[in-house]
C-alpha atoms as a PDB file:
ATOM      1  CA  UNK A   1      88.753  32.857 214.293  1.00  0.00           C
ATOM      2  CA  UNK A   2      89.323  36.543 214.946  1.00  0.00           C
ATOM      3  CA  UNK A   3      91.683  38.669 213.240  1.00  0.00           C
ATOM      4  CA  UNK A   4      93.981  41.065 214.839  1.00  0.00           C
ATOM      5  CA  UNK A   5      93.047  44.560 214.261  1.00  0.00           C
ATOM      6  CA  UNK A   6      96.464  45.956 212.618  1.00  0.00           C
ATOM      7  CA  UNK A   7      96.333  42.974 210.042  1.00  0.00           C
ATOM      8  CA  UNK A   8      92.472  44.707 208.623  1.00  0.00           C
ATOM      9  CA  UNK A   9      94.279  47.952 208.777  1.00  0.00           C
ATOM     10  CA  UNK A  10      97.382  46.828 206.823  1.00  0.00           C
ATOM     11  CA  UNK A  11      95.098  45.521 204.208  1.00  0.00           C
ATOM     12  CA  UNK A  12      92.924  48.467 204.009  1.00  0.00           C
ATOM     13  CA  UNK A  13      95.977  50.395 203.763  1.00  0.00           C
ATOM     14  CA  UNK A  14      97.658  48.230 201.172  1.00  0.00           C
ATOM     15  CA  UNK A  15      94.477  48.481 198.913  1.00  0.00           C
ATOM     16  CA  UNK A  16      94.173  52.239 199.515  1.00  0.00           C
ATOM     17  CA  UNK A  17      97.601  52.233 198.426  1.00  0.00           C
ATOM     18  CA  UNK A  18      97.046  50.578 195.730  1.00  0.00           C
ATOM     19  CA  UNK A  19      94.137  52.876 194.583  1.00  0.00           C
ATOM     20  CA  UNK A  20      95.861  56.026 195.284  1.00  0.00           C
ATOM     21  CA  UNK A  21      98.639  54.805 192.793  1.00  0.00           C
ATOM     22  CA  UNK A  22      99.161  54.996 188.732  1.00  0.00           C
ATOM     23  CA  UNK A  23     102.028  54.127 186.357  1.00  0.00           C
ATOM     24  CA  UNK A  24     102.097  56.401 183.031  1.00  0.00           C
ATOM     25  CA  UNK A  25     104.635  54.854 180.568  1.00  0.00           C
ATOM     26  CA  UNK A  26     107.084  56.626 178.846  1.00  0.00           C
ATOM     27  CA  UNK A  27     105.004  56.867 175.503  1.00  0.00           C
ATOM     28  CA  UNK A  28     101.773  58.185 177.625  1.00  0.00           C
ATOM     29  CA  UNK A  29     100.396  60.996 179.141  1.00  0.00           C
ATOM     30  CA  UNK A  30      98.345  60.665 182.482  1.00  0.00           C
ATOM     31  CA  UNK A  31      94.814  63.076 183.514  1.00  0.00           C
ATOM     32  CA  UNK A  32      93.760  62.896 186.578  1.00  0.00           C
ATOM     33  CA  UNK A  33      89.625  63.426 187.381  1.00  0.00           C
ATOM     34  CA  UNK A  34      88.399  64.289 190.296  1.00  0.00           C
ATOM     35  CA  UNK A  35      84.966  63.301 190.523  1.00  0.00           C
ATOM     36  CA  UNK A  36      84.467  63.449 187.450  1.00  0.00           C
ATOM     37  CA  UNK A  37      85.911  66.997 186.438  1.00  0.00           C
ATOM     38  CA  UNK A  38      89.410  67.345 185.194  1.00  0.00           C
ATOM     39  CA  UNK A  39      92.116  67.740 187.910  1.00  0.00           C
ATOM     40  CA  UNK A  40      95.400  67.484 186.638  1.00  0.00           C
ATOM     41  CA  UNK A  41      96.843  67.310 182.969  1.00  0.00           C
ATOM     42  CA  UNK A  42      99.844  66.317 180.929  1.00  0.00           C
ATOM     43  CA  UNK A  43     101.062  63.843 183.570  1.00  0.00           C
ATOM     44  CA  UNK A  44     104.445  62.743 182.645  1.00  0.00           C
ATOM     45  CA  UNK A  45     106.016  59.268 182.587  1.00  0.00           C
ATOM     46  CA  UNK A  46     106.825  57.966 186.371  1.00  0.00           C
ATOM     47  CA  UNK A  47     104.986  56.796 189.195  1.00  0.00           C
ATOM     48  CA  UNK A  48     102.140  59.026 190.439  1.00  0.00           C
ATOM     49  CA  UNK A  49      99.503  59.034 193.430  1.00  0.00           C
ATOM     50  CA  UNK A  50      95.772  60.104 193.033  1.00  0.00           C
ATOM     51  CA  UNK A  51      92.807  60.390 196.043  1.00  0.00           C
ATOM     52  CA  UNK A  52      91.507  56.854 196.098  1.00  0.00           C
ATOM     53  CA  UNK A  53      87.667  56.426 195.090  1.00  0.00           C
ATOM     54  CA  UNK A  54      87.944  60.532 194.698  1.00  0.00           C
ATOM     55  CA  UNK A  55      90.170  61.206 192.296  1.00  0.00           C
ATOM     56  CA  UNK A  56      90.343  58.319 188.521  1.00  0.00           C
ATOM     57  CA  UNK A  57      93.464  58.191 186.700  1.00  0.00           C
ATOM     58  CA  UNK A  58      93.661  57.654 182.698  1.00  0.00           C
ATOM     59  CA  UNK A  59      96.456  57.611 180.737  1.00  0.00           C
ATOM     60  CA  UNK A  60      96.073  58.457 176.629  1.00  0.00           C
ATOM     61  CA  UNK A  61      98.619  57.018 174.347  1.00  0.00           C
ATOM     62  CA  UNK A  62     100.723  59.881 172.707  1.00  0.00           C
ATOM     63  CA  UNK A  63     102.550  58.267 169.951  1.00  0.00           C
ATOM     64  CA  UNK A  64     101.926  58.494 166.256  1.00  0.00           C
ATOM     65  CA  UNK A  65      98.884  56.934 165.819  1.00  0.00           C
ATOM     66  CA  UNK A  66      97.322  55.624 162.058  1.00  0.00           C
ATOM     67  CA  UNK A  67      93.577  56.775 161.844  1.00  0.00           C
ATOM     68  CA  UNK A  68      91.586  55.185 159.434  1.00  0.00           C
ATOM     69  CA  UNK A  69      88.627  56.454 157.160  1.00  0.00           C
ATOM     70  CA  UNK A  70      85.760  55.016 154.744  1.00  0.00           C
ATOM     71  CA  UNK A  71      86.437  55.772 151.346  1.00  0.00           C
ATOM     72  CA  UNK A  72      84.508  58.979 150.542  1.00  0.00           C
ATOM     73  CA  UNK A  73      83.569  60.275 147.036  1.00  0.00           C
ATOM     74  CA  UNK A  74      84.163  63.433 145.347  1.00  0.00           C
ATOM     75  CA  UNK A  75      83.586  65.176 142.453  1.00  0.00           C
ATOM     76  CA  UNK A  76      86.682  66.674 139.906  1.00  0.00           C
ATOM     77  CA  UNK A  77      86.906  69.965 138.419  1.00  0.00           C
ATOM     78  CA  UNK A  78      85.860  67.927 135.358  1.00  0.00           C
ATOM     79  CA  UNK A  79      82.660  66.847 137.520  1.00  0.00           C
ATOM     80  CA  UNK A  80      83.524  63.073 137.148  1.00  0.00           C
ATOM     81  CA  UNK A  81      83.287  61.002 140.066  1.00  0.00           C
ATOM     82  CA  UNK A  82      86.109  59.380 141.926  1.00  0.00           C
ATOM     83  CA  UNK A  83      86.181  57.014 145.470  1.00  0.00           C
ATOM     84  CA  UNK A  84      89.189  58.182 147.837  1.00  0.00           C
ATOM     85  CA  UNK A  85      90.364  56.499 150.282  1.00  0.00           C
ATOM     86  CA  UNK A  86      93.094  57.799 152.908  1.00  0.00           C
ATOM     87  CA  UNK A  87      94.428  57.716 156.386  1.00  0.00           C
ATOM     88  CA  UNK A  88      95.794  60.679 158.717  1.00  0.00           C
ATOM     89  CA  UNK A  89      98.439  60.176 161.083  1.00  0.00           C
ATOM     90  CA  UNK A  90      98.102  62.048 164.148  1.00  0.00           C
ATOM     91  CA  UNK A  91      98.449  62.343 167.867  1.00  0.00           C
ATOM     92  CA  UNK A  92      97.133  63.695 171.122  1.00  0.00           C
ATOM     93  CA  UNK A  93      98.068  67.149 171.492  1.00  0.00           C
ATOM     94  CA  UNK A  94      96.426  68.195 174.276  1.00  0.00           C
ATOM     95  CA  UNK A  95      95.116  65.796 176.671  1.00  0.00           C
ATOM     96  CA  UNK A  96      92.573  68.171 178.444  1.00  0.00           C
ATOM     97  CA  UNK A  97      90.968  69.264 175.375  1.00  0.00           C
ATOM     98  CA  UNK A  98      90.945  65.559 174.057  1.00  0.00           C
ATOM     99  CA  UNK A  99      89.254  64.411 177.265  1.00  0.00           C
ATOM    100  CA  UNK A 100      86.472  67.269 176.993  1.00  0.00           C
ATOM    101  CA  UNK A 101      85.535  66.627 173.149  1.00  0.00           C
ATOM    102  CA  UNK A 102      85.888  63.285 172.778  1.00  0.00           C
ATOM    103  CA  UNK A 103      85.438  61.739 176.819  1.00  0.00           C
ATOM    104  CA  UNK A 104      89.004  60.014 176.145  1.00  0.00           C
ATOM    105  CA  UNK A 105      87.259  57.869 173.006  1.00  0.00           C
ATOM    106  CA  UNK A 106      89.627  57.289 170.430  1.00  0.00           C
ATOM    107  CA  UNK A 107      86.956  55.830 168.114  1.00  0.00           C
ATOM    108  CA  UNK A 108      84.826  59.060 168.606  1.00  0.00           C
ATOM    109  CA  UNK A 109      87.820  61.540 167.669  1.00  0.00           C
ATOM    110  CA  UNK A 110      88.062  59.786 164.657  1.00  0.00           C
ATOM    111  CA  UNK A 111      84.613  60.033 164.041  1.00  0.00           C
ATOM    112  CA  UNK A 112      84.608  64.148 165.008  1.00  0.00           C
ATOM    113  CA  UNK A 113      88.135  64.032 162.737  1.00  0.00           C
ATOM    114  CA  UNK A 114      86.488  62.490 159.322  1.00  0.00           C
ATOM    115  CA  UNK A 115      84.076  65.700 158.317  1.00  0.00           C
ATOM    116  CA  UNK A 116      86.854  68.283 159.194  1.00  0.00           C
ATOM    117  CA  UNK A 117      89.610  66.614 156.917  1.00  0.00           C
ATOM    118  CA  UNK A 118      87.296  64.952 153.985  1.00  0.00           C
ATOM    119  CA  UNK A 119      85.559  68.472 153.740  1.00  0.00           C
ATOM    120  CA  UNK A 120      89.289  69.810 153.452  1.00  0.00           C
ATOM    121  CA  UNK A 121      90.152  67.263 150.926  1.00  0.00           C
ATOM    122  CA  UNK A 122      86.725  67.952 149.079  1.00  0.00           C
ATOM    123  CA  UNK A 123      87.834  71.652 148.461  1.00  0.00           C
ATOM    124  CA  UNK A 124      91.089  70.655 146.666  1.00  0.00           C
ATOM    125  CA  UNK A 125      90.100  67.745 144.854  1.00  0.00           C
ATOM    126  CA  UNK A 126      87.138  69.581 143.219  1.00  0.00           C
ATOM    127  CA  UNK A 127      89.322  71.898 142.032  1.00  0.00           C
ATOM    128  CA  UNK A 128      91.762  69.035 139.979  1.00  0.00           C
ATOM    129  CA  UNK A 129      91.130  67.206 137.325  1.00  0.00           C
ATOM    130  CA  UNK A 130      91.282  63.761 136.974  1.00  0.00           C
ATOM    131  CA  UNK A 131      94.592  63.177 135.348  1.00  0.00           C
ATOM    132  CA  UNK A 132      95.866  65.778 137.743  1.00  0.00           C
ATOM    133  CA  UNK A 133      94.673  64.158 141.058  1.00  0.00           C
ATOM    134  CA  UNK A 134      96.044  60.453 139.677  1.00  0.00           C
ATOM    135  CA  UNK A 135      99.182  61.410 138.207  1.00  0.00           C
ATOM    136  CA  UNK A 136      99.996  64.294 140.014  1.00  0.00           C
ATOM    137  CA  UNK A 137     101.511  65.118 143.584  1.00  0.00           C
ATOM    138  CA  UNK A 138      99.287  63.803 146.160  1.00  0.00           C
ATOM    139  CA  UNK A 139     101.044  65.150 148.773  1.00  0.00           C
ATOM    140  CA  UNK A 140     100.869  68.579 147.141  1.00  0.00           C
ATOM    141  CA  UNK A 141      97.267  67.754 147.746  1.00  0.00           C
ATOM    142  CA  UNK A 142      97.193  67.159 151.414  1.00  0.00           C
ATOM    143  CA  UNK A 143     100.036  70.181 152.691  1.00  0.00           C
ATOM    144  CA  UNK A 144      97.865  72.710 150.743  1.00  0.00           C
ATOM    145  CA  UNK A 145      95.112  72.057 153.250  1.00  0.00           C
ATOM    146  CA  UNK A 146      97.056  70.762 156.394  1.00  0.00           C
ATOM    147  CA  UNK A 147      96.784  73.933 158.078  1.00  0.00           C
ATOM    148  CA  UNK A 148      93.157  74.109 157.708  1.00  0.00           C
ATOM    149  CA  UNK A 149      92.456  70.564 158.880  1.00  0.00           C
ATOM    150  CA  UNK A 150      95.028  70.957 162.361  1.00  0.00           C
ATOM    151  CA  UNK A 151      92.951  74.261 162.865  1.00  0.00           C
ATOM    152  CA  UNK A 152      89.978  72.277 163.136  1.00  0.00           C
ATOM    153  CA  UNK A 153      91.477  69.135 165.188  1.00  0.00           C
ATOM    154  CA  UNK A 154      92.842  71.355 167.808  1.00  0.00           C
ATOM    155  CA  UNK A 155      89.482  71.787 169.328  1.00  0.00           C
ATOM    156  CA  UNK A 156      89.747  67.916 169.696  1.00  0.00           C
ATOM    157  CA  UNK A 157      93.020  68.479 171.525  1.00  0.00           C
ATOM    158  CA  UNK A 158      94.692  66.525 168.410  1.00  0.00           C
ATOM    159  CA  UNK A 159      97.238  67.633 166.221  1.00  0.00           C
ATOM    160  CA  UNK A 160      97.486  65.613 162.488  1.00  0.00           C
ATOM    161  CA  UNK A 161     100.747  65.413 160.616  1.00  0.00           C
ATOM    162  CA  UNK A 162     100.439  64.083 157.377  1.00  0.00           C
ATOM    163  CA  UNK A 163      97.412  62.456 155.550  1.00  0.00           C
ATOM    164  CA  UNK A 164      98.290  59.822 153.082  1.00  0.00           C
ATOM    165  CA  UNK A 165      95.864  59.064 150.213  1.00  0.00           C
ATOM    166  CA  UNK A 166      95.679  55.042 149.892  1.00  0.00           C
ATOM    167  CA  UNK A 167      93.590  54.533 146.661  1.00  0.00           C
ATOM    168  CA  UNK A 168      92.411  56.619 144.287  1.00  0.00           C
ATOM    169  CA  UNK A 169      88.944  54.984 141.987  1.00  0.00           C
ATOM    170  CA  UNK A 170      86.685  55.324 140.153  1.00  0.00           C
ATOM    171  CA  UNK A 171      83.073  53.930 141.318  1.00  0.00           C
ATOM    172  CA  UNK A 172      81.398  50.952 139.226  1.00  0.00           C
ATOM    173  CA  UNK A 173      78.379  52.670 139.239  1.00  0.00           C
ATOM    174  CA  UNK A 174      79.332  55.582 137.405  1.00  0.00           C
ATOM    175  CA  UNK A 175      80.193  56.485 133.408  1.00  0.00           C
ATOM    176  CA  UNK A 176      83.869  57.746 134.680  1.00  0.00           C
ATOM    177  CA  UNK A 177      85.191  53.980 134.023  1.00  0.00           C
ATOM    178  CA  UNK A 178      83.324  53.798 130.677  1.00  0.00           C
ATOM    179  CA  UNK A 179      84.712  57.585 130.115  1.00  0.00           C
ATOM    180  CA  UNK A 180      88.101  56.931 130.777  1.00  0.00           C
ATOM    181  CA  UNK A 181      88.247  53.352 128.938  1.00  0.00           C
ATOM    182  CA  UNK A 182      86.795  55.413 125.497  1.00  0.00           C
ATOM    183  CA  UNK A 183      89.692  57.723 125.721  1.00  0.00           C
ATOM    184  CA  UNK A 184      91.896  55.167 126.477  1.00  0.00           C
ATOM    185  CA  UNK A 185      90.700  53.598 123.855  1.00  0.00           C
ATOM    186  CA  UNK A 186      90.649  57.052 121.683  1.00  0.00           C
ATOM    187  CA  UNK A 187      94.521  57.315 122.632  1.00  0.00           C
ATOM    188  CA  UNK A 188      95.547  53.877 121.648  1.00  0.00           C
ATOM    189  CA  UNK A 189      93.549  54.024 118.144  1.00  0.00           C
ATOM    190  CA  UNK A 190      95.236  57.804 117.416  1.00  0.00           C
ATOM    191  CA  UNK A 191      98.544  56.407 117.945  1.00  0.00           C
ATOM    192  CA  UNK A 192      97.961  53.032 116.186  1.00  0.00           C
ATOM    193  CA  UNK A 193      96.884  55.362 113.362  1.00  0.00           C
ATOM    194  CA  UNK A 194     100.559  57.520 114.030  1.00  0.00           C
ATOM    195  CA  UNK A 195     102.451  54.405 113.380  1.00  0.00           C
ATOM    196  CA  UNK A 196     100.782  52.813 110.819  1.00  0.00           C
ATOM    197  CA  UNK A 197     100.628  56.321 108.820  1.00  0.00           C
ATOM    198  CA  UNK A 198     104.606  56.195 109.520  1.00  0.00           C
ATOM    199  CA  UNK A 199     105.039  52.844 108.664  1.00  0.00           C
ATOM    200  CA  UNK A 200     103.081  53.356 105.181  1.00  0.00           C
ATOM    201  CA  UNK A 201     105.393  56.131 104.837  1.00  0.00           C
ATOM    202  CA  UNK A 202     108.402  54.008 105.463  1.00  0.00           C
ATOM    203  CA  UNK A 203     107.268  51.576 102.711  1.00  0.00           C
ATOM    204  CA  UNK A 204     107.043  53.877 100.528  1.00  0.00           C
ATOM    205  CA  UNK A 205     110.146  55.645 100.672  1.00  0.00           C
ATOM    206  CA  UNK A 206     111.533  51.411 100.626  1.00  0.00           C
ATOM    207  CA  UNK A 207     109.468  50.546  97.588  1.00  0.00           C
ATOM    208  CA  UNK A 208     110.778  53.799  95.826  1.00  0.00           C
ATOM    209  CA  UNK A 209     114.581  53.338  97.022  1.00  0.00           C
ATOM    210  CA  UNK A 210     114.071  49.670  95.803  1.00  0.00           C
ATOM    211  CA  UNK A 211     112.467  50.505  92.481  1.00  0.00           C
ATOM    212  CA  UNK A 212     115.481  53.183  91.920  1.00  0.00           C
ATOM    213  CA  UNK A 213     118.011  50.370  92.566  1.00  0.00           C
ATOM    214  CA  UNK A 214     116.214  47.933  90.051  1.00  0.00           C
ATOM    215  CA  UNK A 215     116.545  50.568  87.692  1.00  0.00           C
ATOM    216  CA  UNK A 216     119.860  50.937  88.288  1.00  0.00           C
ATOM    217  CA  UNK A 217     120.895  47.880  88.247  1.00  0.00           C
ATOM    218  CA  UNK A 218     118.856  46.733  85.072  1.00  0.00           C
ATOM    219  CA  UNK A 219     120.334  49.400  83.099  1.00  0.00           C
ATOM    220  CA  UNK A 220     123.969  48.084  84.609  1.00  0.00           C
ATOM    221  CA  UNK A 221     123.277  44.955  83.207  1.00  0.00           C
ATOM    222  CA  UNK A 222     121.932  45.816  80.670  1.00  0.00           C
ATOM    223  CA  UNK A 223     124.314  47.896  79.598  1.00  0.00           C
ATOM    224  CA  UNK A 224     126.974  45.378  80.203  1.00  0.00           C
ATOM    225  CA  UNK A 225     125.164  42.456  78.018  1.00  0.00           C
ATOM    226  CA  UNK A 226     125.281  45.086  75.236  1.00  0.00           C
ATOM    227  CA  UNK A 227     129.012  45.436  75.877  1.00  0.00           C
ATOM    228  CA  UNK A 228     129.252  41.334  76.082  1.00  0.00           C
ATOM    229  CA  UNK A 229     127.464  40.753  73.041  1.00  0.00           C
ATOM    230  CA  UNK A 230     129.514  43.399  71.121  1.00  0.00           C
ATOM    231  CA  UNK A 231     132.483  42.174  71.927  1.00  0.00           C
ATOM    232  CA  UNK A 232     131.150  38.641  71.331  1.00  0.00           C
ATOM    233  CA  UNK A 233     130.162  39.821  67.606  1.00  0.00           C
ATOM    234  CA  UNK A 234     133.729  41.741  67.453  1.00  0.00           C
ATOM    235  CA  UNK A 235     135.158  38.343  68.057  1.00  0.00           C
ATOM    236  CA  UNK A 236     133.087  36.543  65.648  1.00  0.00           C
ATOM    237  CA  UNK A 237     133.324  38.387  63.080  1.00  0.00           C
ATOM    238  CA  UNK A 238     137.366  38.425  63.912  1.00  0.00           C
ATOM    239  CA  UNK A 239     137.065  34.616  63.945  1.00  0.00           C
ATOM    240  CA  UNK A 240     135.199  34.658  60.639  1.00  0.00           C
ATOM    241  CA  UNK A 241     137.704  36.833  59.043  1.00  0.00           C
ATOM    242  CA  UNK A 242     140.380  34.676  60.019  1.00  0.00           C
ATOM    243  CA  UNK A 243     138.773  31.484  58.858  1.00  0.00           C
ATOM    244  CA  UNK A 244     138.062  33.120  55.379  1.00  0.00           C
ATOM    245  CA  UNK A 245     141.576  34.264  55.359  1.00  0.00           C
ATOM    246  CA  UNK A 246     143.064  30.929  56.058  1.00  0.00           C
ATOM    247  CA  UNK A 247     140.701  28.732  53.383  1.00  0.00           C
ATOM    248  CA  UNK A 248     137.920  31.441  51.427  1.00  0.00           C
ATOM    249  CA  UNK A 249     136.921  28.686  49.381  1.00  0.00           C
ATOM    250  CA  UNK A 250     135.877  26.486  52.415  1.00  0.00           C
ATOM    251  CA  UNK A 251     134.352  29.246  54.011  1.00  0.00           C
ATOM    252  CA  UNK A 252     131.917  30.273  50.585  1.00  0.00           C
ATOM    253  CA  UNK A 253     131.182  26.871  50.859  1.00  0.00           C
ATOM    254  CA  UNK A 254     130.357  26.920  54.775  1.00  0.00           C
ATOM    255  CA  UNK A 255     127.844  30.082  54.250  1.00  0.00           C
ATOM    256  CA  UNK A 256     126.624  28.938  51.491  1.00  0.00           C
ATOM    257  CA  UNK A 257     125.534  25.798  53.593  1.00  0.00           C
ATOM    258  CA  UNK A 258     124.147  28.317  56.386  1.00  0.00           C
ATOM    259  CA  UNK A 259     122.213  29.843  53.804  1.00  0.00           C
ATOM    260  CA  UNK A 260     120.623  26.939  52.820  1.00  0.00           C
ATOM    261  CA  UNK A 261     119.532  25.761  56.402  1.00  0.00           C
ATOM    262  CA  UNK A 262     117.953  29.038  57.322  1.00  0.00           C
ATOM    263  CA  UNK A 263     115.749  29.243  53.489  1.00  0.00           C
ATOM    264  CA  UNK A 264     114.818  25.754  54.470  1.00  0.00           C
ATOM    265  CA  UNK A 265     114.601  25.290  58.016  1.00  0.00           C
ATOM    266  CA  UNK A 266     110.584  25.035  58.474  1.00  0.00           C
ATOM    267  CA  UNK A 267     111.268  21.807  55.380  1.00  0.00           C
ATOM    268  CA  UNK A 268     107.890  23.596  53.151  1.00  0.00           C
ATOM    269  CA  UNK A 269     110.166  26.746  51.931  1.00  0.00           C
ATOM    270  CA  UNK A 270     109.612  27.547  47.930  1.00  0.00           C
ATOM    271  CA  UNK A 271     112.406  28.761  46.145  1.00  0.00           C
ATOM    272  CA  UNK A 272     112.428  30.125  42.985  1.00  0.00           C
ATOM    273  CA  UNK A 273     115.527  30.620  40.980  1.00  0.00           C
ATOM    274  CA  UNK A 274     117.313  30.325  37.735  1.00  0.00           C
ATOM    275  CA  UNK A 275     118.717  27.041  36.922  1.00  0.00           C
ATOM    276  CA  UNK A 276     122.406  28.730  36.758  1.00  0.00           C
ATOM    277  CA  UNK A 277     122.096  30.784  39.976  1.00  0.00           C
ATOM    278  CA  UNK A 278     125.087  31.207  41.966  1.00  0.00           C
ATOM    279  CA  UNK A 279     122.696  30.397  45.114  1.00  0.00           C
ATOM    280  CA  UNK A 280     122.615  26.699  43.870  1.00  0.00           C
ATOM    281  CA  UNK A 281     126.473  26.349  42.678  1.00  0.00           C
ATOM    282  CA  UNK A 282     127.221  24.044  45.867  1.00  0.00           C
ATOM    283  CA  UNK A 283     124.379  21.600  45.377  1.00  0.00           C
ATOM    284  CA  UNK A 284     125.802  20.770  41.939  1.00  0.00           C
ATOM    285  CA  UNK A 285     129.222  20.963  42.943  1.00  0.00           C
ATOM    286  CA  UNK A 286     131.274  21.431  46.256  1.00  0.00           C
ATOM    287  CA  UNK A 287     133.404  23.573  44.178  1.00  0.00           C
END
């Protein structure tokens, strides 16, 4: 079965059509080759026609794009070793210069990328320690050598905004971690020593304000059992005087009896007197 001619020329010129036609996106940017060497640049979003099997179209993505490193080591102004790992954010710049450095690989600009900015970052972190790189501004870090790294991206046709620093560590197989962990350590013990030397000084100044106040207040009381017992003789002897007022015979008698219990309260006292003593008038008589 035989074709008509115009349907094998329809074809051929739908597929020639085809060929001869691109799409670039509104977040792209088109190049055109022709043959191999670069025709036409910074092709804009729309529909566009090339030379079929002459002329190749690619189109490059031209967003913000995240560009990731290996974690690279470097040495502090302290020489101690520390693992860094970051990511730049960047974008094609210029597609014609991108094409001829890098043959439109993305994986290979990031390759030609990673000595230009972690020789940049090697400058400034050498010259921080590293307290300064971990608790400092990191992005003071990075705009300090910006410039520098977009100088050398632009022969990649690239252009790289901001690099953020991920993770800052130190290696395992270095003395940093031992280093740092003996003056953390250090630290710690100097200001367990501040507070305990602050607390002993506390008790102290407690034991002394509380050994003040005992004094105080044993001489208070002390002072007022003196008072007590005074006025508890006073009124004895007021009580005694009154009794001996009221009855003095019956209160000889009663002291005389008082006398007697305290010469022979232990029951062995000796006591030698006359037979007529007035000391034994009230154990002949109760008169």
């Amino acid at each position: 079965m035989k074709y008509p001619l115009w349907i094998a020329l329809a074809v051929a010129g739908l597929l020639g059509l085809m060929g001869s036609v691109f799409v670039v996106r509104e977040d792209q940017v088109g190049l055109v080759l022709n043959l191999g060497r670069v025709a036409r640049t910074d092709i804009g979003p729309g529909l566009h026609f090339k030379v079929p099997l002459v002329e190749t179209a690619r189109v490059f993505d031209r967003r913000f794009s995240l560009i990731d490193f290996s974690p690279e080591r470097y040495l502090t102004s302290e020489r101690k070793d520390v693992s860094v790992d970051f990511v730049a954010i960047g974008y094609i710049d210029d597609v014609r210069a991108f094409y001829r450095a890098t043959g439109g690989d993305e994986s290979a600009a990031a390759d030609r990328l990673a000595p230009i900015i972690k020789d940049s970052l090697r400058n400034e972190i050498n010259a921080r320690t590293l307290t300064q790189l971990v608790s400092g501004d990191r992005s003071e870090v990075i705009q300090r050598q910006l410039e520098g790294i977009n100088r050398g991206a632009l022969t990649l046709g690239m252009r790289i905004v901001d690099i953020r620093l991920k993770q800052i560590d130190l290696p395992t197989d270095s003395d940093v971690i031992k280093q740092v962990y003996d003056r953390m350590r250090a630290e710690r013990k100097q200001v367990a020593s501040a507070l305990r030397a602050e607390g002993e000084e506390q008790a102290r100044t407690v034991r002394a304000q509380a050994d003040r106040d005992q004094a105080v207040i044993v001489a208070e009381a002390e002072r007022d059992a003196q008072r007590l017992r005074g006025e508890g003789d006073a009124e004895a002897a007021r009580l005694y005087a009154q009794a001996a007022a009221a009855d003095p015979a019956f209160y000889a008698f009663y002291r005389s009896l008082e006398a007697y219990r305290r010469a022979f309260a232990d029951g062995q006292g000796v006591v030698v007197l006359d037979r007529n003593d007035p000391f034994l008038q009230y154990l002949k008589s109760d008169r």
